[in-house]
C-alpha atoms as a PDB file:
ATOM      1  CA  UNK A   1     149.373 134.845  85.387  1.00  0.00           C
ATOM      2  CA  UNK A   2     151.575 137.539  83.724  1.00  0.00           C
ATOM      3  CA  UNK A   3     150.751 138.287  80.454  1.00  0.00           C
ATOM      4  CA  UNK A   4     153.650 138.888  77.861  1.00  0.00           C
ATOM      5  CA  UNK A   5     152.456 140.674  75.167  1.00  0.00           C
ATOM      6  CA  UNK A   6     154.365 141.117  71.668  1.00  0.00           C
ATOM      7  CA  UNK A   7     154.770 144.905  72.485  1.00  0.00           C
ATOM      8  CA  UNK A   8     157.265 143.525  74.883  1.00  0.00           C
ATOM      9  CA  UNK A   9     159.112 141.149  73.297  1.00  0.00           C
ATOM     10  CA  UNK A  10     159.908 142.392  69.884  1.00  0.00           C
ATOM     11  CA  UNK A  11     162.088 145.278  68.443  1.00  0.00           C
ATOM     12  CA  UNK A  12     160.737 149.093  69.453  1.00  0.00           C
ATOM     13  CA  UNK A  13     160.962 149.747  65.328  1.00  0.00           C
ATOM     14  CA  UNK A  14     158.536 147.025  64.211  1.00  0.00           C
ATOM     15  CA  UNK A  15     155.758 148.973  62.497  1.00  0.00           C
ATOM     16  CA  UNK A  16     152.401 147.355  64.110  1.00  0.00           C
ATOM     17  CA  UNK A  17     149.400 147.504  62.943  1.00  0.00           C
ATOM     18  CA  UNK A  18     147.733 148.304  65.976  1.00  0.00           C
ATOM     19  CA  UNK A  19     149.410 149.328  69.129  1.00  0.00           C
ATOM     20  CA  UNK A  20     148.019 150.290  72.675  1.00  0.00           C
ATOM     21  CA  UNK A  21     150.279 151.444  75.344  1.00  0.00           C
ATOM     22  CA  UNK A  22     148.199 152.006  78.469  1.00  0.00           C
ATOM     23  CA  UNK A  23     145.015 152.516  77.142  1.00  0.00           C
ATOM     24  CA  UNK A  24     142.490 154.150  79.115  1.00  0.00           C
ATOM     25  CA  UNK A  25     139.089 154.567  77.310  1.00  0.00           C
ATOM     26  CA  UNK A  26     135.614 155.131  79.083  1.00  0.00           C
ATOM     27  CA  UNK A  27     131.815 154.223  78.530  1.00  0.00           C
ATOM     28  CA  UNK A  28     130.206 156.974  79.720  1.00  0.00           C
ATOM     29  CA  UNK A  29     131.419 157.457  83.418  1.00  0.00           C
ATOM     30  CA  UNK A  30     132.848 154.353  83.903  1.00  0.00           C
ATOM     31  CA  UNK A  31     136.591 153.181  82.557  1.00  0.00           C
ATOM     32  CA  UNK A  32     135.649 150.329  80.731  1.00  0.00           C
ATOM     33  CA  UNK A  33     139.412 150.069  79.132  1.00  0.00           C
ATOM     34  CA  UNK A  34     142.007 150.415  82.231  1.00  0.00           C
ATOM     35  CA  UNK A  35     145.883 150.451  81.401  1.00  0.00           C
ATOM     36  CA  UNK A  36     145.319 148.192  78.315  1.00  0.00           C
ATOM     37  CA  UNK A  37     148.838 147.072  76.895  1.00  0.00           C
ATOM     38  CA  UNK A  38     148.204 145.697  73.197  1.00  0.00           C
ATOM     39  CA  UNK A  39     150.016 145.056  69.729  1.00  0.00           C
ATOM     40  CA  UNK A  40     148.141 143.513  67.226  1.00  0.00           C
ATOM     41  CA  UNK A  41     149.780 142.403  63.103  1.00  0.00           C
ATOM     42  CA  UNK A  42     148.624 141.363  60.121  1.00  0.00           C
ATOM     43  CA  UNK A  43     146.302 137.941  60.996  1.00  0.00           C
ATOM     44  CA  UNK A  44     143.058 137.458  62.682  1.00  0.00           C
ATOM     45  CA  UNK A  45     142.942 138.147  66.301  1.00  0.00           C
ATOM     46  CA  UNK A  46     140.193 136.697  68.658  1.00  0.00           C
ATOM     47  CA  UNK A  47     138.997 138.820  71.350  1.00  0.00           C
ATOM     48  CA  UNK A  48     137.541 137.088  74.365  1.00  0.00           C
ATOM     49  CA  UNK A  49     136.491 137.900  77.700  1.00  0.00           C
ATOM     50  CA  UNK A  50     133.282 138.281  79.930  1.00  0.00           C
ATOM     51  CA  UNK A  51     130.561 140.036  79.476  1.00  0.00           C
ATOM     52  CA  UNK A  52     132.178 143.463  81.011  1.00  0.00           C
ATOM     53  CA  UNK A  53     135.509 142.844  79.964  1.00  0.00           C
ATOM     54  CA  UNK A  54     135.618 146.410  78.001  1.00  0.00           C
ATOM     55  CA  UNK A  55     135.711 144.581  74.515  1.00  0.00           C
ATOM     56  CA  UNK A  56     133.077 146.589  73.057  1.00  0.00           C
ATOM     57  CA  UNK A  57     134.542 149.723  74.375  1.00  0.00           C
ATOM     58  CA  UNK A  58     138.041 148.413  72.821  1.00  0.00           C
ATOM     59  CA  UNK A  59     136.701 147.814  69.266  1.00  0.00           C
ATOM     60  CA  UNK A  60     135.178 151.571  69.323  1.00  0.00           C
ATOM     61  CA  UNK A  61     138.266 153.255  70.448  1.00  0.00           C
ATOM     62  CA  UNK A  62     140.181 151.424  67.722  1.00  0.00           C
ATOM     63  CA  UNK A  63     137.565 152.468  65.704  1.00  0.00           C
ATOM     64  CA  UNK A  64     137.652 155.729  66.148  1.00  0.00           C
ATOM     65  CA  UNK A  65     134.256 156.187  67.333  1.00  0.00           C
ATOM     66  CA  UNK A  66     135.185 157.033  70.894  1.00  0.00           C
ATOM     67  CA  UNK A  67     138.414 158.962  72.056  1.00  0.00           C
ATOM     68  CA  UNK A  68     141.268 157.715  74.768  1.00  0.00           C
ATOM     69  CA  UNK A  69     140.748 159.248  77.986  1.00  0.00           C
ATOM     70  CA  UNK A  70     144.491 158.188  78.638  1.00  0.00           C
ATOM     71  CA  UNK A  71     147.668 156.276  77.397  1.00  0.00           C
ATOM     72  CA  UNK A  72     148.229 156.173  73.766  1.00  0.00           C
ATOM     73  CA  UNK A  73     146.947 154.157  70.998  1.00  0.00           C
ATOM     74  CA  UNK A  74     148.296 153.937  66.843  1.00  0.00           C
ATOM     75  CA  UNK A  75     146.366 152.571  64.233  1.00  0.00           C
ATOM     76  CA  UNK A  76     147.805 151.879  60.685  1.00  0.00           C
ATOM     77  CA  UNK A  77     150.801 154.018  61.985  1.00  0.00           C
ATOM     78  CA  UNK A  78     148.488 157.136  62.994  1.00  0.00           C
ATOM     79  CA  UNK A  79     148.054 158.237  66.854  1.00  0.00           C
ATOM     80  CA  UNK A  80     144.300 158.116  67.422  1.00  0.00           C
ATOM     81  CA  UNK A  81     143.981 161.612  70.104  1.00  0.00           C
ATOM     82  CA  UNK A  82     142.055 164.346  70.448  1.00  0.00           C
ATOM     83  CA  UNK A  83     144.330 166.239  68.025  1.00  0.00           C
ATOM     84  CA  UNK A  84     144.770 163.251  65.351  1.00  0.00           C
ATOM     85  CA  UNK A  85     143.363 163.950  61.666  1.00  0.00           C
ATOM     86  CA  UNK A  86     141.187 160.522  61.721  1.00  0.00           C
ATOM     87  CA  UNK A  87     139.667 160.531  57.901  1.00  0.00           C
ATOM     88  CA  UNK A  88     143.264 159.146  57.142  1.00  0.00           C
ATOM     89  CA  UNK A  89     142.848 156.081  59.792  1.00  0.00           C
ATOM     90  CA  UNK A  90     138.901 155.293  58.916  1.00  0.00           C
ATOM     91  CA  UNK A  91     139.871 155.072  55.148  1.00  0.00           C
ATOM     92  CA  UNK A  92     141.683 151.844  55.704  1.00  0.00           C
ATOM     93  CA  UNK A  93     139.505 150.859  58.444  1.00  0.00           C
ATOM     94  CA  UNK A  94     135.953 148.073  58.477  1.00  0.00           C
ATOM     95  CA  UNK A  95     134.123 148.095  61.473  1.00  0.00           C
ATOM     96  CA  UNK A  96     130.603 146.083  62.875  1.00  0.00           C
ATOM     97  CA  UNK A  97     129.535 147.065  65.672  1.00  0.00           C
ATOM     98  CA  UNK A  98     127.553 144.775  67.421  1.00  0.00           C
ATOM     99  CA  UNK A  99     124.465 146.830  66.460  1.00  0.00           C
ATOM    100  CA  UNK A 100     124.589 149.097  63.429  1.00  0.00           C
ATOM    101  CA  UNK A 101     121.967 151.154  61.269  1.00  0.00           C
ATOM    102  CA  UNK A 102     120.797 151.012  58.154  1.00  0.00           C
ATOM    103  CA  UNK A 103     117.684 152.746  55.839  1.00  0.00           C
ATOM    104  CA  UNK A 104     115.260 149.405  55.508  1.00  0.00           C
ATOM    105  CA  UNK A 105     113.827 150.675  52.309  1.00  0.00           C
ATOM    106  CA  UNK A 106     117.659 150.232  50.792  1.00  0.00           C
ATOM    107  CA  UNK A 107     118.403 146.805  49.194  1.00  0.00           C
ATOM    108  CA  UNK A 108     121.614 144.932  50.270  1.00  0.00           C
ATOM    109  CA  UNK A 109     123.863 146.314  47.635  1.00  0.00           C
ATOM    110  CA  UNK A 110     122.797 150.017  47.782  1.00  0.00           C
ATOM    111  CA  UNK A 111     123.411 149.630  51.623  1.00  0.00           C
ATOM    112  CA  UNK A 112     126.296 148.293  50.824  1.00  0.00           C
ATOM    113  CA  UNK A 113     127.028 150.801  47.939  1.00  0.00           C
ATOM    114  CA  UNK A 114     126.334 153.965  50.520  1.00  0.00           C
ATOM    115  CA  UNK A 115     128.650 152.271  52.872  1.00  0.00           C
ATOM    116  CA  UNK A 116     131.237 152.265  50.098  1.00  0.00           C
ATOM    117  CA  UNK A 117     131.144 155.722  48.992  1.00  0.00           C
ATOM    118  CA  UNK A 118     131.476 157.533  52.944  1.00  0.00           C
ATOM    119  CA  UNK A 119     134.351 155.534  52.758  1.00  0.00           C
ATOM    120  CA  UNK A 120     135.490 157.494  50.290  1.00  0.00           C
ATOM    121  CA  UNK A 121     135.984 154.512  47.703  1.00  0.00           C
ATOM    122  CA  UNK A 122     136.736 155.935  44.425  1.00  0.00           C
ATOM    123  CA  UNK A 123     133.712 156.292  42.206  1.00  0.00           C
ATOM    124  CA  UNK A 124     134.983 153.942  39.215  1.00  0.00           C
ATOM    125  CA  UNK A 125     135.823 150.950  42.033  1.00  0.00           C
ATOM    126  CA  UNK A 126     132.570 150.848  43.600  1.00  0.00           C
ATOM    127  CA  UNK A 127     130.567 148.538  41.837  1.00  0.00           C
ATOM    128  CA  UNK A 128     132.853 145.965  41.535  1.00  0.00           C
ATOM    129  CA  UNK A 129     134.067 146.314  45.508  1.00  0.00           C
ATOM    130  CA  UNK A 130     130.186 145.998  46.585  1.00  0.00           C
ATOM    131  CA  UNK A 131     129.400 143.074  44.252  1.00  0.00           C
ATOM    132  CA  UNK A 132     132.714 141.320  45.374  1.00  0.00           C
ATOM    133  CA  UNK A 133     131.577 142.336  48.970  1.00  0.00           C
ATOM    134  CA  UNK A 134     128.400 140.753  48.635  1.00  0.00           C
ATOM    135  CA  UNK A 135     129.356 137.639  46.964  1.00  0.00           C
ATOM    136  CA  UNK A 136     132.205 137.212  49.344  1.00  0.00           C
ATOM    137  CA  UNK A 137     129.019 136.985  52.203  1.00  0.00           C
ATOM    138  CA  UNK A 138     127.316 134.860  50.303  1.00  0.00           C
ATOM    139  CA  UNK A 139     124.269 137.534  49.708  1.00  0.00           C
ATOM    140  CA  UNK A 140     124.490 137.194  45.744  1.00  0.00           C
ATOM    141  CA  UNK A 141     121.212 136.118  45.388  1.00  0.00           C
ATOM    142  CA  UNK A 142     119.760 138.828  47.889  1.00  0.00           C
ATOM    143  CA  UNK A 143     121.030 142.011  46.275  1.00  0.00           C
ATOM    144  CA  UNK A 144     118.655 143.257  45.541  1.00  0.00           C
ATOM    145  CA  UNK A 145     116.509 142.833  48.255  1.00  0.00           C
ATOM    146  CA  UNK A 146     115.462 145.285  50.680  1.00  0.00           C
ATOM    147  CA  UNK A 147     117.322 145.464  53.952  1.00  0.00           C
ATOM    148  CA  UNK A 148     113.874 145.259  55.901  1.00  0.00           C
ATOM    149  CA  UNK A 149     113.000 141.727  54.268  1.00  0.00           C
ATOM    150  CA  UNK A 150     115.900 140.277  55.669  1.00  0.00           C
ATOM    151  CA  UNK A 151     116.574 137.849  58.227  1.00  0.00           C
ATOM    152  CA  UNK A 152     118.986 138.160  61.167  1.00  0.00           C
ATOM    153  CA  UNK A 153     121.501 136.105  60.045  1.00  0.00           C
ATOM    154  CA  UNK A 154     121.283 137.836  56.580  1.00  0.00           C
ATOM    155  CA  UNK A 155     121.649 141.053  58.119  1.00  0.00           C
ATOM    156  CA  UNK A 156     124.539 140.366  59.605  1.00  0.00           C
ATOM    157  CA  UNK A 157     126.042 139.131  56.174  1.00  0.00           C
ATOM    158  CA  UNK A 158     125.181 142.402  54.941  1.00  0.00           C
ATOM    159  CA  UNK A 159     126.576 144.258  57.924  1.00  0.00           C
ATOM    160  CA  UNK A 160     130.265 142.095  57.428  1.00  0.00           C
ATOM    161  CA  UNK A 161     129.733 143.190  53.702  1.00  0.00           C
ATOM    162  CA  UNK A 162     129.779 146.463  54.534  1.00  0.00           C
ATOM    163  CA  UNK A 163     132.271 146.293  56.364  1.00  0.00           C
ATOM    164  CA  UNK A 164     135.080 144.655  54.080  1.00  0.00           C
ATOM    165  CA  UNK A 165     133.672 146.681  50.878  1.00  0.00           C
ATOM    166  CA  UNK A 166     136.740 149.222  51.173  1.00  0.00           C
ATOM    167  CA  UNK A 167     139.301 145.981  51.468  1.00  0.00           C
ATOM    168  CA  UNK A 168     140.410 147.445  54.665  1.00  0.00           C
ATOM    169  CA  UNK A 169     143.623 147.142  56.530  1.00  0.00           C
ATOM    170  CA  UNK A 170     142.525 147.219  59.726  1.00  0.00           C
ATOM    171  CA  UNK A 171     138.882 145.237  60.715  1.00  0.00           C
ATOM    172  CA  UNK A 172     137.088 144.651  63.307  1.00  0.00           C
ATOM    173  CA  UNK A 173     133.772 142.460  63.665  1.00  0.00           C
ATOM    174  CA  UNK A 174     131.727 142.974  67.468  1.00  0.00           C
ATOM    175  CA  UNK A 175     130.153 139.252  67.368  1.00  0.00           C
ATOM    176  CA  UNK A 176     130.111 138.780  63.634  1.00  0.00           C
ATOM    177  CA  UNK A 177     128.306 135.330  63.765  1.00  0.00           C
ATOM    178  CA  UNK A 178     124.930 136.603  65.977  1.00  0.00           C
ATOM    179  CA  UNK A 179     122.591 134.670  63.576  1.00  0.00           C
ATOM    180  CA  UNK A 180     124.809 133.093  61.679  1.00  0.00           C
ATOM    181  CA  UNK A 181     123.698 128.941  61.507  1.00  0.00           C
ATOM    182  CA  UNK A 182     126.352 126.568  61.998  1.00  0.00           C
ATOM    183  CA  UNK A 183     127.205 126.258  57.972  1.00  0.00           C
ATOM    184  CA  UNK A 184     127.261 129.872  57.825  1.00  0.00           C
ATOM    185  CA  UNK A 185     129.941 129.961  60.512  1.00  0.00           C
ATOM    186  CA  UNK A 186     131.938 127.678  58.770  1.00  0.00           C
ATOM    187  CA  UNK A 187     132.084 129.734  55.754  1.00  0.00           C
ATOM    188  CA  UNK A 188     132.265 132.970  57.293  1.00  0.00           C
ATOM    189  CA  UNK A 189     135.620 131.494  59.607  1.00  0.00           C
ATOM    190  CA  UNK A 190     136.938 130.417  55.863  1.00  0.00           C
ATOM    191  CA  UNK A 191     136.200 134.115  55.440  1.00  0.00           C
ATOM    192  CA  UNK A 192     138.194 134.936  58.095  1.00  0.00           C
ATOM    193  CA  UNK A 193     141.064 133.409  57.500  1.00  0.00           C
ATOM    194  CA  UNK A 194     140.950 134.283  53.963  1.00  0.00           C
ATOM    195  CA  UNK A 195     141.011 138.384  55.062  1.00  0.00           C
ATOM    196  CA  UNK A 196     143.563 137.585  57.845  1.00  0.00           C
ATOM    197  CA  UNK A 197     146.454 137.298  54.637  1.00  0.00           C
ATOM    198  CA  UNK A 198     146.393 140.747  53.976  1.00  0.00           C
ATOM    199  CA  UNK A 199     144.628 142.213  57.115  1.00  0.00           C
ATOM    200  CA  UNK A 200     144.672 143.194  60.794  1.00  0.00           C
ATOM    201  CA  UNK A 201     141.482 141.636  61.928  1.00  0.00           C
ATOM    202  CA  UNK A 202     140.153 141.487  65.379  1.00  0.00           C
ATOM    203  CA  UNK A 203     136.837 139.998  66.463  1.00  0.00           C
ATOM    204  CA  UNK A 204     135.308 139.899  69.317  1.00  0.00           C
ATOM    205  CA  UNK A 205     133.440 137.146  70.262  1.00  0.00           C
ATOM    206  CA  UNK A 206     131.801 134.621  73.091  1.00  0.00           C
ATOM    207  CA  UNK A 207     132.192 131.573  70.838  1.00  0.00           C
ATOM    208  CA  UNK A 208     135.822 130.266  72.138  1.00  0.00           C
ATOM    209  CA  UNK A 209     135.299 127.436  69.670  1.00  0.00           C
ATOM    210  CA  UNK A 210     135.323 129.991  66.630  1.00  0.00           C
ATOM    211  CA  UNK A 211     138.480 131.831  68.093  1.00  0.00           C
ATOM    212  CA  UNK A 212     140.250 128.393  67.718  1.00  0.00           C
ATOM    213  CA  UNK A 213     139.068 127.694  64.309  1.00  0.00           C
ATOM    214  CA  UNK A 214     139.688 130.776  62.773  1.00  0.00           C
ATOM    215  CA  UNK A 215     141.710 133.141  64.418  1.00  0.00           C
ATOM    216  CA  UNK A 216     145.713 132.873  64.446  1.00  0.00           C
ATOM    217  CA  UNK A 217     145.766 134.942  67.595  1.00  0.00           C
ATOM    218  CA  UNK A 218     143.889 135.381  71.152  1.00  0.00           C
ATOM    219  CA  UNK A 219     143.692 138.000  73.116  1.00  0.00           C
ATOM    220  CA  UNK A 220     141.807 137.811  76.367  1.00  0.00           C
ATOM    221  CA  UNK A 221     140.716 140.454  78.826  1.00  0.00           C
ATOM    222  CA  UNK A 222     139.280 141.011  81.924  1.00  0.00           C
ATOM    223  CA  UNK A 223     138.018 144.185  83.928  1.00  0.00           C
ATOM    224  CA  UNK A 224     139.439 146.663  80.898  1.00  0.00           C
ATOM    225  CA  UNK A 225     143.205 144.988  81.058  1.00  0.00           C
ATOM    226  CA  UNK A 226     144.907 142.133  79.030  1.00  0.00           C
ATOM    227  CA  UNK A 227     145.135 138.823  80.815  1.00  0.00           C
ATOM    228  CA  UNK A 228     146.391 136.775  77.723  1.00  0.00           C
ATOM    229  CA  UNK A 229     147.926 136.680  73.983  1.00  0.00           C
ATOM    230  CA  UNK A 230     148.884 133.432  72.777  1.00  0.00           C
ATOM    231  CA  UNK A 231     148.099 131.396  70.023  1.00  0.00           C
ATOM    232  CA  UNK A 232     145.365 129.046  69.873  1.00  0.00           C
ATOM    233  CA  UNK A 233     147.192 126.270  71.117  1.00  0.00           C
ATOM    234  CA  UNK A 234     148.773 128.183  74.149  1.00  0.00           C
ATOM    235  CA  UNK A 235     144.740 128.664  75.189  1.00  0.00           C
ATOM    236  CA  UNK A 236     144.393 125.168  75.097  1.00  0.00           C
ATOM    237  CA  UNK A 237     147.217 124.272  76.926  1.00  0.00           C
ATOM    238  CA  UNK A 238     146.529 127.066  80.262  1.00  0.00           C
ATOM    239  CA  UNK A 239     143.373 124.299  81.188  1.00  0.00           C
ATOM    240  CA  UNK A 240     142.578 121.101  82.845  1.00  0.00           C
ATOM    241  CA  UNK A 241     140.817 118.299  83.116  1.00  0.00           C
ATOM    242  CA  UNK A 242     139.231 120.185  86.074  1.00  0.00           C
ATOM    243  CA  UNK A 243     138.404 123.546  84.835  1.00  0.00           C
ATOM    244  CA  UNK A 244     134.863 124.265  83.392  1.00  0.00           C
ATOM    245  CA  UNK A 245     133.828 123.760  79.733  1.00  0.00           C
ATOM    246  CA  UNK A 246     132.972 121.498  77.143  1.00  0.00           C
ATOM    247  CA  UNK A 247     135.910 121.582  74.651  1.00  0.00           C
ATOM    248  CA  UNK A 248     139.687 121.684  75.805  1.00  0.00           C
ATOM    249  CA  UNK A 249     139.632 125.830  74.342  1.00  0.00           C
ATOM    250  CA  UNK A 250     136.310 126.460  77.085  1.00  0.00           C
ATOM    251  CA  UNK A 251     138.415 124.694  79.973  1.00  0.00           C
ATOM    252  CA  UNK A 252     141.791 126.768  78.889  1.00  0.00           C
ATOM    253  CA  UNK A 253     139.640 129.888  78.525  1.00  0.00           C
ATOM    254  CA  UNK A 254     138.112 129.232  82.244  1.00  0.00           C
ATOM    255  CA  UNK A 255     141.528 128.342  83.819  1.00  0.00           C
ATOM    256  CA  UNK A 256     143.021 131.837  82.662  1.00  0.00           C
ATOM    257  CA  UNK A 257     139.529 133.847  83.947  1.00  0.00           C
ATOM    258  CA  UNK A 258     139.678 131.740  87.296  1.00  0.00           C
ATOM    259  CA  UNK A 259     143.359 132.521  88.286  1.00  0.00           C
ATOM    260  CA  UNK A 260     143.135 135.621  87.060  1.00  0.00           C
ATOM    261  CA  UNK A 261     140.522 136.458  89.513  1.00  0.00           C
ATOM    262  CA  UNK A 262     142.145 134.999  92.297  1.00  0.00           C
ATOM    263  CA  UNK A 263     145.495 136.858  91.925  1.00  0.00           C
ATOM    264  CA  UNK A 264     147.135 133.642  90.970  1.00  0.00           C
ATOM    265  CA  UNK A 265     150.339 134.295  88.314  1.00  0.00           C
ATOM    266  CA  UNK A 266     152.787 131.407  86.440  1.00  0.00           C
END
């Protein structure tokens, strides 16, 4: 199946938010992201794929936290390179990683507090961006408790808190909803779509059913290279009765995987 990305299809001049143009990034010796061809807007973006896939690696080159080895990637109009001054690109970024570190003795809002000031959030706005960050994750009531007390599911709230305290333009969420229960999901893909207005988000996730819920985009990859973009609905529609999974977004999701891997285009 050939893939048709937006990069392809729109005007040259269109200012994305996040462009890739054969990416090449590695994880240690191995190249994780291989030739990756990618434009990503304003909106929420689901990233899917097998375990493998080089989705992880993806969300830290956008990031910033790991450097191309090849190709070219912008974010928020910057090139991210060896030679790139990246304070201005992490200012507007968020970013949870699928595991990320914290000082257990902190409570949830001066985690979230530190968080706000190394992203150089001006003194005067902090308070009111954490405790709008934390109420927006539904960790009101948990402030002020320490990280260490937490649950999982809580400190993953606090994590996505962190994460949107600077209102960033550009986020991205590595399996967001480990730990979540199923009400929490719920609110957190109202979260979503709330942050999509305004925002480039991209998360990466194994729940298909949460890409279709929340997400206005998909993106789909396979062995470091794009093997979809569509909308929801054009996910749906690439399965069968015949192709594996439980919901009509699993058997879509498995039909583009399977002819993928067996060379098959349409």
């Amino acid at each position: 199946m050939r893939v048709v990305s937006a990069a392809e299809t729109a005007p040259t001049t269109h200012p994305w938010v996040v462009q890739a143009d054969g990416l090449r990034v590695r994880a240690g010796r191995h190249l994780a992201v291989d030739g990756l061809d990618l434009a990503l807007d304003t909106g929420v973006h689901g990233l899917l794929g097998p375990n493998g896939a080089g989705k992880t690696t993806l969300m830290r080159s956008l990031a910033t936290v790991v450097k191309p080895a090849g190709g070219r990637l912008t974010v928020l109009g910057e090139s991210v390179d060896a030679r790139a001054d990246l304070r201005r690109v992490r200012r507007g970024l968020g970013y949870l990683p699928q595991q990320f570190g914290f000082y257990p003795r902190f409570t949830v809002r001066e985690f979230v507090e530190y968080m706000a000031w190394l992203k150089e959030v001006p003194k005067s706005a902090v308070p009111g961006a954490v405790q709008r960050a934390i109420e927006r994750v539904g960790l009101a009531a948990k402030a002020d408790a320490r990280m260490k007390t937490l649950s999982g599911g809580m400190l993953r709230r606090a994590g996505i808190a962190q994460a949107i305290v600077n209102d960033p333009a550009v986020l991205l969420l590595d399996e967001p909803t480990v730990g979540l229960d199923p009400e929490q999901r719920v609110d957190f893909r109202a979260l979503l779509r709330e942050l999509g207005v305004d925002s480039c988000v991209l998360v990466s996730t194994h729940l298909v059913e949460d890409v279709v819920a929340a997400c206005t985009d998909v993106v789909m990859m396979h062995e470091g290279r794009l093997v979809f973009q569509g909308a929801p609905d054009d996910l749906v529609a690439e399965g069968g009765q015949g192709d594996a999974g439980d919901s009509p977004a699993e058997r879509g999701y498995s039909a583009i995987l399977r002819r993928h891997r067996a060379g098959v285009t349409r």
